[in-house]
PDB file of N, CA and C in Angstrom:
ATOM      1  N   UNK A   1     -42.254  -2.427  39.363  1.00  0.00           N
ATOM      2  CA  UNK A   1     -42.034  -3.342  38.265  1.00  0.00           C
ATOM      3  C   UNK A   1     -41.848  -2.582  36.959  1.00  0.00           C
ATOM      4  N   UNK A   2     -42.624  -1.183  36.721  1.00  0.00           N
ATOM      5  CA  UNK A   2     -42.358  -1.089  35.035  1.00  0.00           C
ATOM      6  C   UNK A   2     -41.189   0.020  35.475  1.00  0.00           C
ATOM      7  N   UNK A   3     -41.030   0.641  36.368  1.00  0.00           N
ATOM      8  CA  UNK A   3     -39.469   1.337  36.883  1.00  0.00           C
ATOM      9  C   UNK A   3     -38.523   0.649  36.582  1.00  0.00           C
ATOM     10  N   UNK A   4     -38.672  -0.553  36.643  1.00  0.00           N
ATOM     11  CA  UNK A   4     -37.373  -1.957  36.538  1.00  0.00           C
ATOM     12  C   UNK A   4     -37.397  -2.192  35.250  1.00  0.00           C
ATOM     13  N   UNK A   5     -38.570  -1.967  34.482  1.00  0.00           N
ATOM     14  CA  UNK A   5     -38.425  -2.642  32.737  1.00  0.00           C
ATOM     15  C   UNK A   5     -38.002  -1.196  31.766  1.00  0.00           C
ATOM     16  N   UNK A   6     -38.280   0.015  32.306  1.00  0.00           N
ATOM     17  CA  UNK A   6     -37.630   1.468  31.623  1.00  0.00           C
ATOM     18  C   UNK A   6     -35.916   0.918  32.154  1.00  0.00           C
ATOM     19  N   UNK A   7     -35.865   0.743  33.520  1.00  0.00           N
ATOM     20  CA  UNK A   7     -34.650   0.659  33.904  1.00  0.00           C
ATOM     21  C   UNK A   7     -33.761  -0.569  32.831  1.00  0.00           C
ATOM     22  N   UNK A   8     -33.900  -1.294  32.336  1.00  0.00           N
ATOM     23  CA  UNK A   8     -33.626  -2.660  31.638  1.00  0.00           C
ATOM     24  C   UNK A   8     -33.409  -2.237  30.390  1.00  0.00           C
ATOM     25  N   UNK A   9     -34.565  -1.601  29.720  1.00  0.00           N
ATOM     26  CA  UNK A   9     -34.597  -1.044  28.279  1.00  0.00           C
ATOM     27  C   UNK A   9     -33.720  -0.076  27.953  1.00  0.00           C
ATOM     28  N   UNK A  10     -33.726   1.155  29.143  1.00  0.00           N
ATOM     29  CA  UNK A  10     -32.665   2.321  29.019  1.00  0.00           C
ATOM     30  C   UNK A  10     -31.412   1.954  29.358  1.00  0.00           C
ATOM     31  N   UNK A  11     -30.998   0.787  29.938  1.00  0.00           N
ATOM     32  CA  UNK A  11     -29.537   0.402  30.325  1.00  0.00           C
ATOM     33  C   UNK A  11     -29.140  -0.610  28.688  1.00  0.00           C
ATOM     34  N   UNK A  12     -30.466  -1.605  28.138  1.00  0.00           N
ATOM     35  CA  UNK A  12     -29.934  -1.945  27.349  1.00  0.00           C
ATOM     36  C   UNK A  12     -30.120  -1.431  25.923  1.00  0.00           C
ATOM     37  N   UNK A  13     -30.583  -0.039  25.939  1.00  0.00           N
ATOM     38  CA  UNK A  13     -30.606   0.866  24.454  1.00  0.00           C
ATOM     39  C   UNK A  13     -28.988   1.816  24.473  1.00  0.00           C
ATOM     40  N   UNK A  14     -29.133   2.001  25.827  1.00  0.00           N
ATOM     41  CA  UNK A  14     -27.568   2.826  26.029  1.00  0.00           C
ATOM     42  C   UNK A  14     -26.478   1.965  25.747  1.00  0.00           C
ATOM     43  N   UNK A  15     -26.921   0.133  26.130  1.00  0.00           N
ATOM     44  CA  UNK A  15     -25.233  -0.501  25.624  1.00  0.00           C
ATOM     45  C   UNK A  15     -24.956  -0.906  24.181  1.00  0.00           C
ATOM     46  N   UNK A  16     -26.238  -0.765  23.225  1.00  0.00           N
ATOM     47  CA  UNK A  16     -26.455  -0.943  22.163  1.00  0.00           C
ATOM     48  C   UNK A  16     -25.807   0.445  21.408  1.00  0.00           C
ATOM     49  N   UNK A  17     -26.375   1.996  21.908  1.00  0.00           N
ATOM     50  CA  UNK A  17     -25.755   2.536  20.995  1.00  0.00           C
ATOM     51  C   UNK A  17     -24.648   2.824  21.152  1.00  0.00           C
ATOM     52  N   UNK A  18     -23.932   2.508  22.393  1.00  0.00           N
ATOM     53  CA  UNK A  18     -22.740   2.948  22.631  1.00  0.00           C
ATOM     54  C   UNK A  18     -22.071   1.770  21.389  1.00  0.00           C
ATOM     55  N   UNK A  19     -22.018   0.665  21.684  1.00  0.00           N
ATOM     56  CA  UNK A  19     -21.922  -0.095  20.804  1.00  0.00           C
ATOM     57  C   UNK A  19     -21.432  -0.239  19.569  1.00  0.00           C
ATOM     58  N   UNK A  20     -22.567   0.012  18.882  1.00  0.00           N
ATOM     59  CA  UNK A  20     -22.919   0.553  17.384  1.00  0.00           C
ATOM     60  C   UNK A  20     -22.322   1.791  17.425  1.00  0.00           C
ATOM     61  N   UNK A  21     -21.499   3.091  18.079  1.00  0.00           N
ATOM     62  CA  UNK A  21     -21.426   4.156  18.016  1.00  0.00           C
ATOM     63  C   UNK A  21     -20.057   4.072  17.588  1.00  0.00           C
ATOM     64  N   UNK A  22     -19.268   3.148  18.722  1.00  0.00           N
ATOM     65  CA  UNK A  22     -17.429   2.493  18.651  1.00  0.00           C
ATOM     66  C   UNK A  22     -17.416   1.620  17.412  1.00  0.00           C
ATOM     67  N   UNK A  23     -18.593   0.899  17.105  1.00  0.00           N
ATOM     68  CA  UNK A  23     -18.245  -0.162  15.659  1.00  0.00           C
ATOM     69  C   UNK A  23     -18.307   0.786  14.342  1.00  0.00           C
ATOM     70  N   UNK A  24     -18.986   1.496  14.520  1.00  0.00           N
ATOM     71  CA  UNK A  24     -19.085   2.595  13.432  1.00  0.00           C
ATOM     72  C   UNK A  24     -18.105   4.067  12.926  1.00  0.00           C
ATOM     73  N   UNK A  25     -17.502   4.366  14.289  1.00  0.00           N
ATOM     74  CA  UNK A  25     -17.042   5.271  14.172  1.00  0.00           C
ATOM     75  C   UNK A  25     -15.144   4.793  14.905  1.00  0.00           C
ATOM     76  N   UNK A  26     -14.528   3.810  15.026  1.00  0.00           N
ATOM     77  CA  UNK A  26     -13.713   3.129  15.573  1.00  0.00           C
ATOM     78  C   UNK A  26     -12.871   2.914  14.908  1.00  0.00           C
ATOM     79  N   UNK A  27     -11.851   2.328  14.713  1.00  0.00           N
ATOM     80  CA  UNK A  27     -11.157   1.087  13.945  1.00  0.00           C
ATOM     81  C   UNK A  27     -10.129   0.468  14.879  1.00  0.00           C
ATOM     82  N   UNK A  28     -10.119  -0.580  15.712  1.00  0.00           N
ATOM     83  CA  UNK A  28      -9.606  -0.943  16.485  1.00  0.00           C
ATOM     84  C   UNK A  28      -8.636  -2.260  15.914  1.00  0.00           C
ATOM     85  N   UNK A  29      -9.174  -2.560  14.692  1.00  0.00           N
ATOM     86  CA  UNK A  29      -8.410  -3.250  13.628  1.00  0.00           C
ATOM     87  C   UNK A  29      -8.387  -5.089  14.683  1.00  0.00           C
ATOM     88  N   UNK A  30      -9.310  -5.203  15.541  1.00  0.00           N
ATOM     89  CA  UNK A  30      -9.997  -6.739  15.730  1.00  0.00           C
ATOM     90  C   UNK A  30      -9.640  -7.855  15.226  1.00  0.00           C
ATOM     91  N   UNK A  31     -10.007  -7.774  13.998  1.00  0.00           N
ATOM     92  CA  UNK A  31     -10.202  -8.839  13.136  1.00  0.00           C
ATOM     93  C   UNK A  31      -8.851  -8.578  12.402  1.00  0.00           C
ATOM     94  N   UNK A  32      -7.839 -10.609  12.108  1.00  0.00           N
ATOM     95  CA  UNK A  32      -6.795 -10.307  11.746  1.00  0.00           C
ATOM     96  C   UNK A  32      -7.193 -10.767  10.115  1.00  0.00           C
ATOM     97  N   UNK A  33      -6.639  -9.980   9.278  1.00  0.00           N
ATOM     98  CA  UNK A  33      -6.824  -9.897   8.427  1.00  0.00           C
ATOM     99  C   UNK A  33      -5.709 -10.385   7.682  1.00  0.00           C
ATOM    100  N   UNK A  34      -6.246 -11.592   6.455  1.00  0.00           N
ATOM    101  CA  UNK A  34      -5.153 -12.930   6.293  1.00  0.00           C
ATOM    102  C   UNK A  34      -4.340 -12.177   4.981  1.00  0.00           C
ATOM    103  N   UNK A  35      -4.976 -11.215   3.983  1.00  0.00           N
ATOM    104  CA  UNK A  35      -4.180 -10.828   2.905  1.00  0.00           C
ATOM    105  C   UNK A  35      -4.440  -9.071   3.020  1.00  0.00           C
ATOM    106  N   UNK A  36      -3.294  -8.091   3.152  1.00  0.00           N
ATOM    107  CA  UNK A  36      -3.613  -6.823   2.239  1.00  0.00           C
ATOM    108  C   UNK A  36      -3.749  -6.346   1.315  1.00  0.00           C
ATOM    109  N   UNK A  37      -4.870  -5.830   0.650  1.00  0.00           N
ATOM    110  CA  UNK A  37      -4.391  -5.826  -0.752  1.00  0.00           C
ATOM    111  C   UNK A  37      -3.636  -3.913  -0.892  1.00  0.00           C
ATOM    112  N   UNK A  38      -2.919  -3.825  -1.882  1.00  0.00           N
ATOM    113  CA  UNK A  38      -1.946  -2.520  -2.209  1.00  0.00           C
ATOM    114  C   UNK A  38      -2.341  -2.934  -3.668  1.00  0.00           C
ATOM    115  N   UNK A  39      -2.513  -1.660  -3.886  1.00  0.00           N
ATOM    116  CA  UNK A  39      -3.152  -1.314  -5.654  1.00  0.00           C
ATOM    117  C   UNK A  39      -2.073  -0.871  -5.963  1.00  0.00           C
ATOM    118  N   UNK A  40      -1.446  -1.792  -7.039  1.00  0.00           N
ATOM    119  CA  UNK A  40      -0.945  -1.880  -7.467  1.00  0.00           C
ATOM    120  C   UNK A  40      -0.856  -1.784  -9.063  1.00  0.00           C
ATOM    121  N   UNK A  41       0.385  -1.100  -9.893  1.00  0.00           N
ATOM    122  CA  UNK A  41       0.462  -1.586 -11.780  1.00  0.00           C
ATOM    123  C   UNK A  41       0.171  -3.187 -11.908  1.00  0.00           C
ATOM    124  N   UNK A  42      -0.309  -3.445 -13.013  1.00  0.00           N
ATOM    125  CA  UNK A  42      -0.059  -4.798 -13.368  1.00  0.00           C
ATOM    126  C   UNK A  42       1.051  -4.897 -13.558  1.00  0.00           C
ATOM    127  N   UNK A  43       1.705  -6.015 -13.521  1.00  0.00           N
ATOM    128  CA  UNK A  43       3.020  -6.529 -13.560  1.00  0.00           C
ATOM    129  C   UNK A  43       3.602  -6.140 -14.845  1.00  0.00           C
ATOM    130  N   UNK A  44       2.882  -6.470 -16.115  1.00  0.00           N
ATOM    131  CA  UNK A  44       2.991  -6.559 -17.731  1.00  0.00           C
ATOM    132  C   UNK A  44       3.417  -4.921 -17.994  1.00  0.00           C
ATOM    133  N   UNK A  45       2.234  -3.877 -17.060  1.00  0.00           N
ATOM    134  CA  UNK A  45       2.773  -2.111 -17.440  1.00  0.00           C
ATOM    135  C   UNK A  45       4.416  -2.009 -16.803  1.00  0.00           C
ATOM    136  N   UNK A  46       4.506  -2.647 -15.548  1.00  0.00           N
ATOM    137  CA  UNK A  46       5.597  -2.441 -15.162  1.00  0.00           C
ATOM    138  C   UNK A  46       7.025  -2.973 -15.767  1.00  0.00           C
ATOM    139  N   UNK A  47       6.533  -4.261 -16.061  1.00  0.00           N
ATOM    140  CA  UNK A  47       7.528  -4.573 -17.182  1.00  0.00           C
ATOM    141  C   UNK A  47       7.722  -3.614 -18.075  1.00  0.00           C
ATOM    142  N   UNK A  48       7.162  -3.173 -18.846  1.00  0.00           N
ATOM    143  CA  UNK A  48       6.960  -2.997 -19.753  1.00  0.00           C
ATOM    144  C   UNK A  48       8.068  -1.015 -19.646  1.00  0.00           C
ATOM    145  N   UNK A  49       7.108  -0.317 -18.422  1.00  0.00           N
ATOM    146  CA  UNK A  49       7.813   1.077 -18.193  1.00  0.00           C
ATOM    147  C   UNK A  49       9.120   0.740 -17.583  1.00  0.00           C
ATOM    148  N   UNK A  50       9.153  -0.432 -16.935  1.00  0.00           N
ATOM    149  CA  UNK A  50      10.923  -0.105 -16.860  1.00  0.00           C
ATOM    150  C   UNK A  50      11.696  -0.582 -17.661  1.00  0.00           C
ATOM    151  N   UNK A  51      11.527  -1.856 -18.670  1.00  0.00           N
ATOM    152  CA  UNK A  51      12.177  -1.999 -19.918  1.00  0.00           C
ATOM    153  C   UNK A  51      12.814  -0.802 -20.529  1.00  0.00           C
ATOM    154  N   UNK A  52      11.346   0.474 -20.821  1.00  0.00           N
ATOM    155  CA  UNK A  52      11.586   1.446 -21.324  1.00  0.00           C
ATOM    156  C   UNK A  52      12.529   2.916 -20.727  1.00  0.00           C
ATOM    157  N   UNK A  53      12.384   2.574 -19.436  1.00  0.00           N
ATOM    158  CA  UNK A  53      12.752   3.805 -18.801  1.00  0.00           C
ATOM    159  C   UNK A  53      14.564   2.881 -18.712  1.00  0.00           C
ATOM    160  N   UNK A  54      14.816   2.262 -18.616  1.00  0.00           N
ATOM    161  CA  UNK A  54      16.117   1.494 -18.711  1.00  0.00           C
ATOM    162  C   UNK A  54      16.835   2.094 -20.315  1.00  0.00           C
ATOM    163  N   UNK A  55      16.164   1.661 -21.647  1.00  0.00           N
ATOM    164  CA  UNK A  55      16.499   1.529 -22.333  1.00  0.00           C
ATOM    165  C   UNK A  55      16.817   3.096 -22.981  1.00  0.00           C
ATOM    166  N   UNK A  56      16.394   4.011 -22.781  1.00  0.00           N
ATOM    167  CA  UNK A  56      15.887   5.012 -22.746  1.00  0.00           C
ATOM    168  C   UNK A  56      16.472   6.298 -21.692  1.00  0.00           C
ATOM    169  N   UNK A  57      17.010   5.355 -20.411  1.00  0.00           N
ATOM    170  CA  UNK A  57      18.055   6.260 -19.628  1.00  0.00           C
ATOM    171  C   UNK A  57      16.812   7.171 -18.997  1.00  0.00           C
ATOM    172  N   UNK A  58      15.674   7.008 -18.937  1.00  0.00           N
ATOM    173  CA  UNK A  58      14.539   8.323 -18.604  1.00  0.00           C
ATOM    174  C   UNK A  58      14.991   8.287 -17.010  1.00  0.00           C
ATOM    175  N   UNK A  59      15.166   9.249 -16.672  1.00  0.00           N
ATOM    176  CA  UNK A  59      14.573   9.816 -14.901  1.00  0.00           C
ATOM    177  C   UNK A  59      13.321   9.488 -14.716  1.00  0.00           C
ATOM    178  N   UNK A  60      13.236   8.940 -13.458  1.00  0.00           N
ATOM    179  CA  UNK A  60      11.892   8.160 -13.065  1.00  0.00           C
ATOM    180  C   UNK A  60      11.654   8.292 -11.753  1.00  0.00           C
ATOM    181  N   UNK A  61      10.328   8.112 -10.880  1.00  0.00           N
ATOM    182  CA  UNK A  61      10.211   8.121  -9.336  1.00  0.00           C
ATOM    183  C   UNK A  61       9.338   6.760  -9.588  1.00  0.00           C
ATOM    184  N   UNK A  62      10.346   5.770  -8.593  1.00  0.00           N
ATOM    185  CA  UNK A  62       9.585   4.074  -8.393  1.00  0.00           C
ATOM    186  C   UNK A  62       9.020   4.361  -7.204  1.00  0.00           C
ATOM    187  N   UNK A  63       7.349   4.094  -6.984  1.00  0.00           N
ATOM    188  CA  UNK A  63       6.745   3.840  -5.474  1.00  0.00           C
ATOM    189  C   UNK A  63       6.983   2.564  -5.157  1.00  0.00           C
ATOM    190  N   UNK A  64       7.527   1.881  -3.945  1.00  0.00           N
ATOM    191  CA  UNK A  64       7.560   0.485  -3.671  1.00  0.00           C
ATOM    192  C   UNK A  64       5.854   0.347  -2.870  1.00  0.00           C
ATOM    193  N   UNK A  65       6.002  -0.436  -2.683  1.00  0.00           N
ATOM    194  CA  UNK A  65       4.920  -1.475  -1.651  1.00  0.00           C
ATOM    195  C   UNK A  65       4.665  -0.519  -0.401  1.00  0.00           C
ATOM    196  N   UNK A  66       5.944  -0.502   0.453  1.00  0.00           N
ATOM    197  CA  UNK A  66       5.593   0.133   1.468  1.00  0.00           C
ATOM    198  C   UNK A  66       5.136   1.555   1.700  1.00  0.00           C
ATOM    199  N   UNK A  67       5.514   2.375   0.104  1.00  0.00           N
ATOM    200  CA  UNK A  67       5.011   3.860  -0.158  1.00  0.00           C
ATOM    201  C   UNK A  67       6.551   4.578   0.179  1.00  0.00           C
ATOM    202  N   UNK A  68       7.437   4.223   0.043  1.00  0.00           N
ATOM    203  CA  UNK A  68       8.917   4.791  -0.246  1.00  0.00           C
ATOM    204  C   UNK A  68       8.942   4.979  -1.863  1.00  0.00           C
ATOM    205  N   UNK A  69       9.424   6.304  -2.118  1.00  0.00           N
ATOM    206  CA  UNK A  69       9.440   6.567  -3.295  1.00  0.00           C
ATOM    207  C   UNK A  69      11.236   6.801  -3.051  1.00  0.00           C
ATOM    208  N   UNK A  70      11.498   6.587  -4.680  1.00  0.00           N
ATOM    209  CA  UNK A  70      13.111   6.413  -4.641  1.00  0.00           C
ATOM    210  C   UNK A  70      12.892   7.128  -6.266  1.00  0.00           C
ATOM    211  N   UNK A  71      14.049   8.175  -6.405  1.00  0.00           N
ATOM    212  CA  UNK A  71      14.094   8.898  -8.065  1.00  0.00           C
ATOM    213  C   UNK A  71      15.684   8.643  -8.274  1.00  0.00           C
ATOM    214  N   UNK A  72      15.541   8.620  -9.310  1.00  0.00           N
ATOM    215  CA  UNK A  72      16.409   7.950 -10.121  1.00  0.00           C
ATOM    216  C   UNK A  72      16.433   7.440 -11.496  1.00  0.00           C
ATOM    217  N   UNK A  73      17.713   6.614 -11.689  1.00  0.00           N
ATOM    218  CA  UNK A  73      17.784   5.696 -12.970  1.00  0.00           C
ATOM    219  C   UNK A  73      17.770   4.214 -13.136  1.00  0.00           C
ATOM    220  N   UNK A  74      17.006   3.290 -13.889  1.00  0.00           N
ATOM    221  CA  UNK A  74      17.667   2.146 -14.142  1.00  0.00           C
ATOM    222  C   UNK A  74      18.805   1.921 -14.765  1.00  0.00           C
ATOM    223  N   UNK A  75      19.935   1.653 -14.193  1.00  0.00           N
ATOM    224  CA  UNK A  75      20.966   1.500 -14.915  1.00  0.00           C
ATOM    225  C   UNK A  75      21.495   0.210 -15.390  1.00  0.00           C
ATOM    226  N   UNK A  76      20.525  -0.992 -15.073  1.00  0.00           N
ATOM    227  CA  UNK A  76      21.125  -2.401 -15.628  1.00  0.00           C
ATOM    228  C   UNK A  76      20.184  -3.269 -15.272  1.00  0.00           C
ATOM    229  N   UNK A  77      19.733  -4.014 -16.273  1.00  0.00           N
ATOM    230  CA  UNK A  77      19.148  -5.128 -16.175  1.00  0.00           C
ATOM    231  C   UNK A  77      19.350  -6.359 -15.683  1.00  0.00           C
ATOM    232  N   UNK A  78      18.937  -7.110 -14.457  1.00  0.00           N
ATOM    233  CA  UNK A  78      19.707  -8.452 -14.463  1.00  0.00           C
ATOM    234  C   UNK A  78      19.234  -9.643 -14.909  1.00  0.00           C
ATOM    235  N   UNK A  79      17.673  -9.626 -14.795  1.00  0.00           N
ATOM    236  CA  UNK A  79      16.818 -10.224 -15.651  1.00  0.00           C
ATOM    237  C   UNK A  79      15.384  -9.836 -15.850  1.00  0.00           C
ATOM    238  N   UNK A  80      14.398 -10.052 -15.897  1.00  0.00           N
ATOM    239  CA  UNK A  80      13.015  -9.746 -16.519  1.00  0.00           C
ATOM    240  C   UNK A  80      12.395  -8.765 -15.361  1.00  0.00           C
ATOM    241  N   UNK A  81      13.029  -9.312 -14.569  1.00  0.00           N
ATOM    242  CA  UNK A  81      11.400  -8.551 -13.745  1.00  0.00           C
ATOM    243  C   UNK A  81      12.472  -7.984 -12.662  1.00  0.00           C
ATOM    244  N   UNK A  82      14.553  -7.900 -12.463  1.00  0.00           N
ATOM    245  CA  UNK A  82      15.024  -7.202 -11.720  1.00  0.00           C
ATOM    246  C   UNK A  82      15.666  -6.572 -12.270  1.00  0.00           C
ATOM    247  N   UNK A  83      15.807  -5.075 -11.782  1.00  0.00           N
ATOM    248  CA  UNK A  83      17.027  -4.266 -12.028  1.00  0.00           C
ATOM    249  C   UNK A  83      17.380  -3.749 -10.916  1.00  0.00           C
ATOM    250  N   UNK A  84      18.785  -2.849 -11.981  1.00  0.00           N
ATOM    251  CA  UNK A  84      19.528  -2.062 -10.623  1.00  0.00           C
ATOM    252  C   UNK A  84      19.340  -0.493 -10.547  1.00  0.00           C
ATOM    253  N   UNK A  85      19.031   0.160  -9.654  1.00  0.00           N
ATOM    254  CA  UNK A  85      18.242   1.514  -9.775  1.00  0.00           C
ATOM    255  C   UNK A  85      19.595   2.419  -9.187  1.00  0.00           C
ATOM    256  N   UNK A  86      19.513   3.122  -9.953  1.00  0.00           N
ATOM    257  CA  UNK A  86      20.414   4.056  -9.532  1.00  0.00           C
ATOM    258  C   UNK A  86      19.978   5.654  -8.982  1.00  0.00           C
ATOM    259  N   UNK A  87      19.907   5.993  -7.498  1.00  0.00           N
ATOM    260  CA  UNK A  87      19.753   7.417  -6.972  1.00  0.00           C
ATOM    261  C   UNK A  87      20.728   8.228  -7.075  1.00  0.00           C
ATOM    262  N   UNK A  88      21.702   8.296  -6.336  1.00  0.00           N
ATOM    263  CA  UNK A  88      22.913   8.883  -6.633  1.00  0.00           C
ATOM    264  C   UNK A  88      24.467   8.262  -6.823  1.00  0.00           C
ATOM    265  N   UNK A  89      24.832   9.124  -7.013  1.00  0.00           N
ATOM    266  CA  UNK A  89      26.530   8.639  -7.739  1.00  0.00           C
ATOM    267  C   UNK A  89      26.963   7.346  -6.723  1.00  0.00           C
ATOM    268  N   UNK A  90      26.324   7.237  -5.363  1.00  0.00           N
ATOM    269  CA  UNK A  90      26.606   6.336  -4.694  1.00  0.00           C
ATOM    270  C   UNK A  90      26.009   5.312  -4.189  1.00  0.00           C
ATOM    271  N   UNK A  91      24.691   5.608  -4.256  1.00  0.00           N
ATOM    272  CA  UNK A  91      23.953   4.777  -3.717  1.00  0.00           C
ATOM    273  C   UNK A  91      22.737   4.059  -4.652  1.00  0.00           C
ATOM    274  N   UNK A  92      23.017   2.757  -5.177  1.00  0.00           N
ATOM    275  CA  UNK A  92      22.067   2.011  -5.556  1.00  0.00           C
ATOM    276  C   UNK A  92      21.220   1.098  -4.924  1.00  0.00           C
ATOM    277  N   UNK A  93      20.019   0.431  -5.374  1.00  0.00           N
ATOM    278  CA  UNK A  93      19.289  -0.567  -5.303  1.00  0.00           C
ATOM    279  C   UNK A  93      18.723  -1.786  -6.480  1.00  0.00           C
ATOM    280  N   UNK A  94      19.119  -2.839  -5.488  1.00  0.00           N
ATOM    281  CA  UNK A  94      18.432  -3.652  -7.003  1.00  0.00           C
ATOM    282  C   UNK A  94      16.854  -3.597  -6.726  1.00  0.00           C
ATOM    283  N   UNK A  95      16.021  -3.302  -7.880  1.00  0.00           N
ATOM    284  CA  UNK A  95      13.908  -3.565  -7.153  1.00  0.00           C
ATOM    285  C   UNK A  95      14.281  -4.277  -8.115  1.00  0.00           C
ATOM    286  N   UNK A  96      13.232  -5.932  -7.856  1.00  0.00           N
ATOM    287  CA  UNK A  96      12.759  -6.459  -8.237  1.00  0.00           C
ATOM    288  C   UNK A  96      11.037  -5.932  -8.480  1.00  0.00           C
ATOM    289  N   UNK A  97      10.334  -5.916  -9.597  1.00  0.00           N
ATOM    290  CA  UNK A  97       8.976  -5.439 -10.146  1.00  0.00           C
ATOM    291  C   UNK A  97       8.469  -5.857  -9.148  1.00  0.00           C
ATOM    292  N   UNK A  98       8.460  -7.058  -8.451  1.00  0.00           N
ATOM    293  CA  UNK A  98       7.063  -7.297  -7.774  1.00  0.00           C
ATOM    294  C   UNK A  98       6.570  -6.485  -6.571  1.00  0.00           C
ATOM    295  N   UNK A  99       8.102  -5.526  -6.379  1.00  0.00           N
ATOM    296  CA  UNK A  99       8.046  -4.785  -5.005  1.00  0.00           C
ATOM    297  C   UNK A  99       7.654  -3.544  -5.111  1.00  0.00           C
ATOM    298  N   UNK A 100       7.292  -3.362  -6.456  1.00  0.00           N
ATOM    299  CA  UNK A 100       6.870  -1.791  -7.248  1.00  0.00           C
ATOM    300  C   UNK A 100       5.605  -1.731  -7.114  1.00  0.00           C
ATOM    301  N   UNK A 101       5.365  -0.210  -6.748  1.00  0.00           N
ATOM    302  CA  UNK A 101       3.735  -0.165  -6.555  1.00  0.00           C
ATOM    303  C   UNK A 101       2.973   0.252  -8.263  1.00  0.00           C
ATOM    304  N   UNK A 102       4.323   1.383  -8.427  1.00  0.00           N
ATOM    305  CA  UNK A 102       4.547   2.377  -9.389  1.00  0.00           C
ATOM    306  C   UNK A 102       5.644   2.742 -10.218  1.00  0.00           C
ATOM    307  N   UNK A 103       5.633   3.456 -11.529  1.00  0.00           N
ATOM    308  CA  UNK A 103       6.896   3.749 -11.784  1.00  0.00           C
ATOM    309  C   UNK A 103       5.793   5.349 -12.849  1.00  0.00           C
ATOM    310  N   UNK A 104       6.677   6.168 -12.323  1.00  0.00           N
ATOM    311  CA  UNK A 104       6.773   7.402 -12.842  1.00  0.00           C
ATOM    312  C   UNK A 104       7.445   8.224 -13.634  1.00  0.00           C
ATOM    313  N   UNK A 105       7.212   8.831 -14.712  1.00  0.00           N
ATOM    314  CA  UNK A 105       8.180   9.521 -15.254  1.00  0.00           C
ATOM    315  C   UNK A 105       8.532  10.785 -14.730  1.00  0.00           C
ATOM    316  N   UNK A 106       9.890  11.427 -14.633  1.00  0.00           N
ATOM    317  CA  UNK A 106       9.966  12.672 -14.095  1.00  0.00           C
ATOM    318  C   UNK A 106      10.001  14.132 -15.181  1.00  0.00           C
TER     319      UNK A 106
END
């Protein structure tokens, strides 16, 4: 009988720390998680640095959301919160701010 209760205790201390060992040291990512947050400029700095980096012609590196960095120029405004970014002689993008993580000066 107390062979059977070591046996019970040591089977259920071993499923405990194994347990606690995978929850602690794991990330199996379980739990769906309803919002990400990405740290982000406030909207108002970003306004605000690409107004300037537009007006101003500055060379700049924009981080988006997903962590793609793009260098370049703003070369045109279309309204408040979009422009058109210019990388090279050929290849543009319009970012809209909200998709900006960052904006950098070079």
């Amino acid at each position: 009988m107390q062979a059977r209760q070591l046996h019970n205790r040591f089977t259920t201390s071993l499923i405990n720390n194994t347990t606690n060992f995978i929850n602690n040291n794991f990330d199996f990512n379980l739990k769906k998680q309803s919002q990400i947050q990405v740290k982000q400029m406030p909207l108002m700095q970003l306004e605000f640095f690409a107004e300037q980096s537009f007006q101003k012609k500055y060379s700049v590196v924009i981080t988006m959301l997903n962590d793609n960095q793009l260098h370049g120029k703003f070369i045109s405004q279309v309204n408040k919160n979009k422009f058109v970014f210019k990388m090279t002689s050929t290849f543009f993008e319009i970012v809209t701010l909200d998709q900006l993580k960052s904006i950098n000066l070079v």
